[in-house]
C-alpha atoms as a PDB file:
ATOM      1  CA  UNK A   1     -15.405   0.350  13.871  1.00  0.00           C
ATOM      2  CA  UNK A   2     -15.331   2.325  16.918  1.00  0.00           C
ATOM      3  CA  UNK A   3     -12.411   4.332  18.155  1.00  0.00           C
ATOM      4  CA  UNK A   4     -11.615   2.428  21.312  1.00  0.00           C
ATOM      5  CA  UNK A   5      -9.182   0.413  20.791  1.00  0.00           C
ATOM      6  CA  UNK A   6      -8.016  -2.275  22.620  1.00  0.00           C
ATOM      7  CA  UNK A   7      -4.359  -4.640  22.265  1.00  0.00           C
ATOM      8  CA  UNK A   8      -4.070  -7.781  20.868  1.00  0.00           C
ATOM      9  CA  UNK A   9      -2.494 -10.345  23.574  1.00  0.00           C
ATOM     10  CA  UNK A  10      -2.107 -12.953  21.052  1.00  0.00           C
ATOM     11  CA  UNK A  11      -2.555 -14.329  17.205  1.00  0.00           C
ATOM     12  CA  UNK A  12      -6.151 -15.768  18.590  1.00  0.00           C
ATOM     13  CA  UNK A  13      -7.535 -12.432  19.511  1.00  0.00           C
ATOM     14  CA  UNK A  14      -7.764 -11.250  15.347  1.00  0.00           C
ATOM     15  CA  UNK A  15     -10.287 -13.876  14.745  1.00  0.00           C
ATOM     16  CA  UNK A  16     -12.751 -12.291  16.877  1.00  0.00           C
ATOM     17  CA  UNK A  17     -12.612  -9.211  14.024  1.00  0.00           C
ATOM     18  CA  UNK A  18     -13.014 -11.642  10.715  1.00  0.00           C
ATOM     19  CA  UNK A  19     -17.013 -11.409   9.271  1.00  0.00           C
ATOM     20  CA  UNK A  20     -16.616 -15.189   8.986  1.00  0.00           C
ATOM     21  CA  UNK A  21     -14.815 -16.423  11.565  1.00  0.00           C
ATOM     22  CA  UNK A  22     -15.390 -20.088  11.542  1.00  0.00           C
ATOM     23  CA  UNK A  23     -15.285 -19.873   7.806  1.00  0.00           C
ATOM     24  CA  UNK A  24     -11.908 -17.905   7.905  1.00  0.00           C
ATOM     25  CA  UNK A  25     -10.106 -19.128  11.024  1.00  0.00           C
ATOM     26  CA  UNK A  26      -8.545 -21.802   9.970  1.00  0.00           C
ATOM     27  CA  UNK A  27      -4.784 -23.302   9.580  1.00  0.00           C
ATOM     28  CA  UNK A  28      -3.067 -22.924   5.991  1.00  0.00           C
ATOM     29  CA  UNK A  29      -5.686 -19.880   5.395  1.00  0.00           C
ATOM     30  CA  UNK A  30      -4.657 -16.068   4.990  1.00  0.00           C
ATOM     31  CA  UNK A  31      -6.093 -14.352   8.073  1.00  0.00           C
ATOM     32  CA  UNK A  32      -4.937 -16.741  10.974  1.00  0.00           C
ATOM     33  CA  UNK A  33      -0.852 -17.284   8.844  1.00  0.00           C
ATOM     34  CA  UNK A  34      -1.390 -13.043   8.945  1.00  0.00           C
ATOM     35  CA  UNK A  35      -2.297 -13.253  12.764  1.00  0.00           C
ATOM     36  CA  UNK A  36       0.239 -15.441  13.641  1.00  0.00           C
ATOM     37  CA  UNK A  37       3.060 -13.897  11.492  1.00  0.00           C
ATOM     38  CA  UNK A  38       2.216  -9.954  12.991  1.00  0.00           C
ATOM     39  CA  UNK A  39       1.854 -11.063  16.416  1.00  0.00           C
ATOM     40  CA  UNK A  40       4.744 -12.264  16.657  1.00  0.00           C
ATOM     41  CA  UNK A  41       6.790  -9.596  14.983  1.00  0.00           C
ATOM     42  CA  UNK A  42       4.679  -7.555  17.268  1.00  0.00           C
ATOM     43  CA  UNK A  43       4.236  -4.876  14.294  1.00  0.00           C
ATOM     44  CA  UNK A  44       5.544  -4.846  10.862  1.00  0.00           C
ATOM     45  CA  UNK A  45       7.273  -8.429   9.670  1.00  0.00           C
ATOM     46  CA  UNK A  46      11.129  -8.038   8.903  1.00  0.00           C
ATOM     47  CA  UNK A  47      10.286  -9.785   5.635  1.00  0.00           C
ATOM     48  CA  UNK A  48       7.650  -6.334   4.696  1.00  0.00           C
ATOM     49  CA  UNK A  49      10.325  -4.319   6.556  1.00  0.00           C
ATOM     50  CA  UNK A  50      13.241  -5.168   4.023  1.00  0.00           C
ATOM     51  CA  UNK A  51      11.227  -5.037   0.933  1.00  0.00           C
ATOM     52  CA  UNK A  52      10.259  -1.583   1.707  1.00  0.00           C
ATOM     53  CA  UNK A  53      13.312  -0.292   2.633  1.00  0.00           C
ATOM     54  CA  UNK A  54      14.201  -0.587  -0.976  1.00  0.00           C
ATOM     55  CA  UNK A  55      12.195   2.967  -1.177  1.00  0.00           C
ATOM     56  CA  UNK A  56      14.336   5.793   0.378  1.00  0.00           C
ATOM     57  CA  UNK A  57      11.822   7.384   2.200  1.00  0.00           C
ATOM     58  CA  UNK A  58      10.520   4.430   3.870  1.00  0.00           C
ATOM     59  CA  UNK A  59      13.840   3.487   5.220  1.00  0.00           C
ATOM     60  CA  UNK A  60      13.680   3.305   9.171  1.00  0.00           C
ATOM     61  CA  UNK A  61      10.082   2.728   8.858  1.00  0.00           C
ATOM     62  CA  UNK A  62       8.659   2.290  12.863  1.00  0.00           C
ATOM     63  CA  UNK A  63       5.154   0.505  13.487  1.00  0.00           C
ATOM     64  CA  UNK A  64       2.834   3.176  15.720  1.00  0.00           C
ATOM     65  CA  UNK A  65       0.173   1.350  15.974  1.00  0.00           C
ATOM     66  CA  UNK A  66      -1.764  -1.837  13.538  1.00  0.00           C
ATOM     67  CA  UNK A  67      -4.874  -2.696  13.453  1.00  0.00           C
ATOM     68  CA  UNK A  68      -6.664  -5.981  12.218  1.00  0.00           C
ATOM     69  CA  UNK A  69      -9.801  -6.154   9.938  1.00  0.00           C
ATOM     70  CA  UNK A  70      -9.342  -1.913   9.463  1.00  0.00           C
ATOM     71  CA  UNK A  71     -12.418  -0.783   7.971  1.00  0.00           C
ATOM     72  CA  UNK A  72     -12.561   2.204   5.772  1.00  0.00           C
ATOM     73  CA  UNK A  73     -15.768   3.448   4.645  1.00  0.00           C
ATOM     74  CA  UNK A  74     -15.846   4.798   0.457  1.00  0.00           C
ATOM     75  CA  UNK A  75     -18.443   6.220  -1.119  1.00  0.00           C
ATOM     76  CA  UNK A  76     -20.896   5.041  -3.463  1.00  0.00           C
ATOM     77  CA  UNK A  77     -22.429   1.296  -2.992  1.00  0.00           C
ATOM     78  CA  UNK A  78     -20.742  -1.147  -1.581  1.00  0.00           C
ATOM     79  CA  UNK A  79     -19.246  -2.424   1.558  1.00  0.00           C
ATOM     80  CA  UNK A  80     -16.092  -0.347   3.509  1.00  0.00           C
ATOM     81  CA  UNK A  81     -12.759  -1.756   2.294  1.00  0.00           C
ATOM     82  CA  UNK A  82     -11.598  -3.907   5.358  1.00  0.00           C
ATOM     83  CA  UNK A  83      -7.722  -3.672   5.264  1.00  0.00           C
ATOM     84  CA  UNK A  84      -6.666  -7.521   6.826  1.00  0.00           C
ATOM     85  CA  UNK A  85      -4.209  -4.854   8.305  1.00  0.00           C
ATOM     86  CA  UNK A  86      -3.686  -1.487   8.405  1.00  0.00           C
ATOM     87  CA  UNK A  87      -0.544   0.114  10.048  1.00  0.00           C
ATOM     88  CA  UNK A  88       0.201   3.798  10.643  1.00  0.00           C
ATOM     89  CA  UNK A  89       4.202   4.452  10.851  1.00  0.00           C
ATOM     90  CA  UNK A  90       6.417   6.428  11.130  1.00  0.00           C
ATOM     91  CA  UNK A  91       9.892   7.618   9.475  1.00  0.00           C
ATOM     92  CA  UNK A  92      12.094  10.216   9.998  1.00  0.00           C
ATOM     93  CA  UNK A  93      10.400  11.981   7.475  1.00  0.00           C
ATOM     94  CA  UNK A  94       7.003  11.646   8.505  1.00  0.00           C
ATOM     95  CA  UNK A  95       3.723   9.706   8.842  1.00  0.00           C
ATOM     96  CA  UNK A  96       2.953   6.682   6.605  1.00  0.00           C
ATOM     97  CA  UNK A  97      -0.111   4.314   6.081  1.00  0.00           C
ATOM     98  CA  UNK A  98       0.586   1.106   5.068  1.00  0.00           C
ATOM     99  CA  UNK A  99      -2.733  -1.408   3.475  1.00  0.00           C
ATOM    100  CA  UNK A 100      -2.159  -5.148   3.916  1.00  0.00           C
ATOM    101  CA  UNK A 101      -3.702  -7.333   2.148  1.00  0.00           C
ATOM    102  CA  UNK A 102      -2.880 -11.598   3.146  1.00  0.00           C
ATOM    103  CA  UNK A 103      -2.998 -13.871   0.859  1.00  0.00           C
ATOM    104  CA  UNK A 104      -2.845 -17.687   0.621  1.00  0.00           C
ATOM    105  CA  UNK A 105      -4.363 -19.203  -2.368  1.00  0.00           C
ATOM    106  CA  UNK A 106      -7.513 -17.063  -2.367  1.00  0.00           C
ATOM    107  CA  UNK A 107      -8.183 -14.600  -5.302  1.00  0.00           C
ATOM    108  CA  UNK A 108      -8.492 -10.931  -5.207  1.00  0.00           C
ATOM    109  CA  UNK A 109     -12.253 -10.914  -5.473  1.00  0.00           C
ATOM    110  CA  UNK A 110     -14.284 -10.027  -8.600  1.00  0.00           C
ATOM    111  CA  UNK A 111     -13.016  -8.627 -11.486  1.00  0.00           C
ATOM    112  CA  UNK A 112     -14.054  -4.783 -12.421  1.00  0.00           C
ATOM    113  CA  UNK A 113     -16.253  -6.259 -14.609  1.00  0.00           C
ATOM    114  CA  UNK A 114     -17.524  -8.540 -12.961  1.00  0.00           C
ATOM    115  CA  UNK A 115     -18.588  -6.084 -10.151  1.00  0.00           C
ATOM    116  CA  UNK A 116     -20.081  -3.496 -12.380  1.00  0.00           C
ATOM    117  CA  UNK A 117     -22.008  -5.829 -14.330  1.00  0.00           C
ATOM    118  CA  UNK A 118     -25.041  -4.236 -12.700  1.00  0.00           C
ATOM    119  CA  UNK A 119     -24.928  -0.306 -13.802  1.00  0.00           C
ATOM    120  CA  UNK A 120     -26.473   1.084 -10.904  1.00  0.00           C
ATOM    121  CA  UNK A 121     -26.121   4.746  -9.669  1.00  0.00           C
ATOM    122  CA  UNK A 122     -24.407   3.583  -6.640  1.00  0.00           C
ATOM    123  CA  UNK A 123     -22.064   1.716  -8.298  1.00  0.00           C
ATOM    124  CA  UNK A 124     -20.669   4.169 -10.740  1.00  0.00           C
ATOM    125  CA  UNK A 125     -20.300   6.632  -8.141  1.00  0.00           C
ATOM    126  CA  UNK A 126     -17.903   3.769  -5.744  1.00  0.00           C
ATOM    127  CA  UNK A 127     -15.612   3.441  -8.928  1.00  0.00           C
ATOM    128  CA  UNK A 128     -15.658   7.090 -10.339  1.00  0.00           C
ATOM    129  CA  UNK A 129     -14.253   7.697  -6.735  1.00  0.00           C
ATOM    130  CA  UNK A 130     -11.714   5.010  -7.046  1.00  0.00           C
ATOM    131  CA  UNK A 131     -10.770   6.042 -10.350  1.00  0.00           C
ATOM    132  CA  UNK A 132     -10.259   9.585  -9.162  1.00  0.00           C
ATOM    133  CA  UNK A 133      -8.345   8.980  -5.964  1.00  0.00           C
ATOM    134  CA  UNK A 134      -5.839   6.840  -8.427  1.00  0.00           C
ATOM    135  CA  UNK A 135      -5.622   9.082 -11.018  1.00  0.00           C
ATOM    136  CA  UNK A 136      -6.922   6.394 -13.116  1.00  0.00           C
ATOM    137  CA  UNK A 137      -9.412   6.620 -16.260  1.00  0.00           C
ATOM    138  CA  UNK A 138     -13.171   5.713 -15.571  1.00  0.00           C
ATOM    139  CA  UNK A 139     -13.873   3.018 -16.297  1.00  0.00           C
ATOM    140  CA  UNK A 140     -11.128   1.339 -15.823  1.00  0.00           C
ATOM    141  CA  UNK A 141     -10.507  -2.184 -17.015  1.00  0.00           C
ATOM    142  CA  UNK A 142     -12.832  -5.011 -16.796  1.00  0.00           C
ATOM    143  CA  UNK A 143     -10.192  -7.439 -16.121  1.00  0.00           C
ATOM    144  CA  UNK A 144      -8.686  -5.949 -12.872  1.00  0.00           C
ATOM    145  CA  UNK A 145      -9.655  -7.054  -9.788  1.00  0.00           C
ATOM    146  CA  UNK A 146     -12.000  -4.751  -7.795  1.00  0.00           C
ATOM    147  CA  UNK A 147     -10.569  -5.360  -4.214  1.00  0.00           C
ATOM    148  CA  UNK A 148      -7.250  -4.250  -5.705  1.00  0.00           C
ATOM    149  CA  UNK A 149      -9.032  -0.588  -6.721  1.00  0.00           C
ATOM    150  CA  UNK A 150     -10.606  -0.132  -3.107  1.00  0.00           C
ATOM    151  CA  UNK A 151      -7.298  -1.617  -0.840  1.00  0.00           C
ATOM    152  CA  UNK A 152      -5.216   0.711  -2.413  1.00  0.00           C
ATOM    153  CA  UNK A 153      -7.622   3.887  -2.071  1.00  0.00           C
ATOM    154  CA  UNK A 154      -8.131   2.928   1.255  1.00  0.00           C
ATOM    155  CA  UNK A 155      -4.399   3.319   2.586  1.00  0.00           C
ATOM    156  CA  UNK A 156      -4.743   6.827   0.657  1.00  0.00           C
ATOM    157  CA  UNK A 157      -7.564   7.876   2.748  1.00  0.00           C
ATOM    158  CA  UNK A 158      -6.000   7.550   6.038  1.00  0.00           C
ATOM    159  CA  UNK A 159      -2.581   9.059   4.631  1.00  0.00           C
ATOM    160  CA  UNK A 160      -4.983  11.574   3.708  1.00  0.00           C
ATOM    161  CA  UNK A 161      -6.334  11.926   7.222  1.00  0.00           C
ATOM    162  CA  UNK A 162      -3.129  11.429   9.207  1.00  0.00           C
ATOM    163  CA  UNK A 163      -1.646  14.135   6.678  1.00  0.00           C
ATOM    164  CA  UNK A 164       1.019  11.076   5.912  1.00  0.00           C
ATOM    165  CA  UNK A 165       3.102  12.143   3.249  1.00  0.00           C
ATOM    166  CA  UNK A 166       3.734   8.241   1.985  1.00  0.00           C
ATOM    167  CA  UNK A 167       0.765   5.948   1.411  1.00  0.00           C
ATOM    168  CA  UNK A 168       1.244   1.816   0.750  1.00  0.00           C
ATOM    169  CA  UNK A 169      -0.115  -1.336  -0.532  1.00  0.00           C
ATOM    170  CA  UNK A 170       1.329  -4.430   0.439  1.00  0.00           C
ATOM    171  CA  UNK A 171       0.684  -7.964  -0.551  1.00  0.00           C
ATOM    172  CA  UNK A 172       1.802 -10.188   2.233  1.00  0.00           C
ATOM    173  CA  UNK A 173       1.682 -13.691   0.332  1.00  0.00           C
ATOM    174  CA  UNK A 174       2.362 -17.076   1.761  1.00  0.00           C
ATOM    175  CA  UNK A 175       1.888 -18.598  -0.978  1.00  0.00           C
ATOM    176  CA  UNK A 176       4.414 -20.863  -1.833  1.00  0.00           C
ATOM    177  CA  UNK A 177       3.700 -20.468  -5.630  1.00  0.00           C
ATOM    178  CA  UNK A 178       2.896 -16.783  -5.370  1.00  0.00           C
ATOM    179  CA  UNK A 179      -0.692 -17.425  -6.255  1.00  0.00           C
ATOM    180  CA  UNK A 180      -2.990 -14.673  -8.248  1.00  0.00           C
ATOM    181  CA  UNK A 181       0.489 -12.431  -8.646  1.00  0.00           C
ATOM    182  CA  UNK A 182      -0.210 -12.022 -12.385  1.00  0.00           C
ATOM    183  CA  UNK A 183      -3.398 -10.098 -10.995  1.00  0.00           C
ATOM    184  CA  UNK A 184      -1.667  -7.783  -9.068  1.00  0.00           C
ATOM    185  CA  UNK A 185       1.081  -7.422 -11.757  1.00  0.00           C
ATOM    186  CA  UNK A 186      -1.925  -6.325 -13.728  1.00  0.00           C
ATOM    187  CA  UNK A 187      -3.111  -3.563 -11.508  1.00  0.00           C
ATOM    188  CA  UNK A 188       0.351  -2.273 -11.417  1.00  0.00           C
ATOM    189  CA  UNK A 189       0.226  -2.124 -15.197  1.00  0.00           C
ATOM    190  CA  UNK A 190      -2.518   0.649 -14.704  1.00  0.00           C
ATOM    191  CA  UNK A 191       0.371   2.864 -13.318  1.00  0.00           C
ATOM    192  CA  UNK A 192       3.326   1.764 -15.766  1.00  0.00           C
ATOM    193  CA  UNK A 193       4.637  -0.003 -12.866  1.00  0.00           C
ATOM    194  CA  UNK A 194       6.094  -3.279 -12.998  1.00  0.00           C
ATOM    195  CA  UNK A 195       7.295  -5.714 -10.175  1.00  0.00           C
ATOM    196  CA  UNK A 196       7.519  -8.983  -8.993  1.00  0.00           C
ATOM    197  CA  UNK A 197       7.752 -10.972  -5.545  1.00  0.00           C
ATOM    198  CA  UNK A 198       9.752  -8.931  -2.817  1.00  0.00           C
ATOM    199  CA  UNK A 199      10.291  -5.893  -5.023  1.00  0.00           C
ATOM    200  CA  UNK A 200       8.445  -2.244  -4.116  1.00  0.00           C
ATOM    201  CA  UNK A 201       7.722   0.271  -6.232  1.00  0.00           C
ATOM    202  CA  UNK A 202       6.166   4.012  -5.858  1.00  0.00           C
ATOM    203  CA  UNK A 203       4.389   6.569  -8.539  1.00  0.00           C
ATOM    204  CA  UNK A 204       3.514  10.247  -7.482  1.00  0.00           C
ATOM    205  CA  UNK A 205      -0.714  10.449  -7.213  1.00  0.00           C
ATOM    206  CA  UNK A 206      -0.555  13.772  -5.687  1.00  0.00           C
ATOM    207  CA  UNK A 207       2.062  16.456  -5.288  1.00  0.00           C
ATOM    208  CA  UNK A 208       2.311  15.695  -1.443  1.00  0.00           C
ATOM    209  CA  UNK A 209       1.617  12.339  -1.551  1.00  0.00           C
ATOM    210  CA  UNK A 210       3.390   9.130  -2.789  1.00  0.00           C
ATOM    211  CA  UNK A 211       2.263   5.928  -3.299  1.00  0.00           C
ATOM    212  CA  UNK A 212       3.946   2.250  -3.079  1.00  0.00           C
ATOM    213  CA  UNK A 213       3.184  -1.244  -3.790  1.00  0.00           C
ATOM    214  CA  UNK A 214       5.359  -4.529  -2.545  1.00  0.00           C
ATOM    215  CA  UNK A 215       4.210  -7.914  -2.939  1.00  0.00           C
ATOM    216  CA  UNK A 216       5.897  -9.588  -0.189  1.00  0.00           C
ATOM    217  CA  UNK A 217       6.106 -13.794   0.263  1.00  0.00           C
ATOM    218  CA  UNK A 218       5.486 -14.458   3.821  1.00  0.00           C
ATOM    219  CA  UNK A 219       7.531 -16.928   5.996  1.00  0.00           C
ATOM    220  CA  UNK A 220       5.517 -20.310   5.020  1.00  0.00           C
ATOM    221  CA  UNK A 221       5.686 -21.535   8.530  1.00  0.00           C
ATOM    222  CA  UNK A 222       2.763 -19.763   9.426  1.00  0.00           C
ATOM    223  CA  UNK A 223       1.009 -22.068   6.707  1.00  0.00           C
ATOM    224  CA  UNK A 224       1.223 -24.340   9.645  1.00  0.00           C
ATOM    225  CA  UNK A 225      -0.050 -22.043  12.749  1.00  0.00           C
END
């Protein structure tokens, strides 16, 4: 991604960023109900807005600036993680980096096993880096879902780099049964965290750095957008 940015005058103008757009740009999927639903809140939904505030310090959370399709680069093999969204705010307190990923009725990818079927050098370097930046075990286990891993050590690496003091994963689901939340319910396990729709929750990674996760359910009028 290069750092010129330039301002989104409508939902359309995300599908342009999407590595399959005619595959991906369609009505009832994730990334155009996302598009649509953002747009128009120009910035952070009210629906992601009240779930976090349920976390002190991200009460009075401002949007600065969101970007679609944000692509962070990890190391190791593999692809960057490509945030659907990724927002840097602001409380009174500070900086914060926010990781969205949509959902509709899509899964979360591959399974850690699944992924590191094939032992390769490469490989075991992406998720020893994962693990690390988590605080997690290596390796950890085979029945959590890979994109889960990298979307959450990607909003750490720009909290990291914006010297943001609170770093967050959200699920923005529209869903209207909630789809693959046992998954994500899962990966919170990893943390002795548990949660369900609309409810956030934070563990410490790092003295100077927190980290939250909120599955959110998205306004399903956007299925229709």
């Amino acid at each position: 991604m290069g750092k010129i940015l330039i301002p989104a005058s409508g939902p359309e103008d995300w599908k342009r960023f999407l590595a399959e757009p005619e595959k991906h740009w369609k009505k009832g999927y994730s990334a155009r109900s996302l598009a649509y639903c953002w747009q128009e809140a120009d910035g952070i939904p009210q629906e992601i807005l009240s779930v976090l505030e349920q976390i002190p310090s991200l009460r009075g959370l401002n949007t600065i600036f969101a970007i679609p399709e944000h692509k962070v680069p990890l190391p190791g093999r593999g692809n960057s993680s490509q945030n659907d969204v990724w927002v840097l705010g602001e409380t009174k307190d500070g900086l914060v980096s926010i990781a969205v990923e949509g959902k509709v009725s899509e899964p979360f990818g591959p399974t850690v096993g699944e992924w590191f079927s094939e032992h390769t050098p490469g490989k075991e370097k992406r998720l020893k880096f994962l693990c690390s930046e988590l605080g997690l075990a290596f390796p950890p286990p085979e029945g959590i879902r890979y994109q889960l891993l990298h979307r959450t050590v990607s909003t750490i690496i720009e909290a990291k780099r914006f010297h943001a003091k609170d770093a967050v994963m959200v699920v923005h689901s529209f869903s209207k049964t909630n789809e693959w939340l046992e998954d994500y319910q899962a990966f919170l396990s990893l943390f002795g965290l548990k949660a369900g729709v609309d409810q956030a929750v934070s563990t410490s990674i790092a003295p100077d750095l927190t980290l939250h996760f909120a599955w959110v359910h998205g306004a399903e009028k956007y299925l229709e957008m």
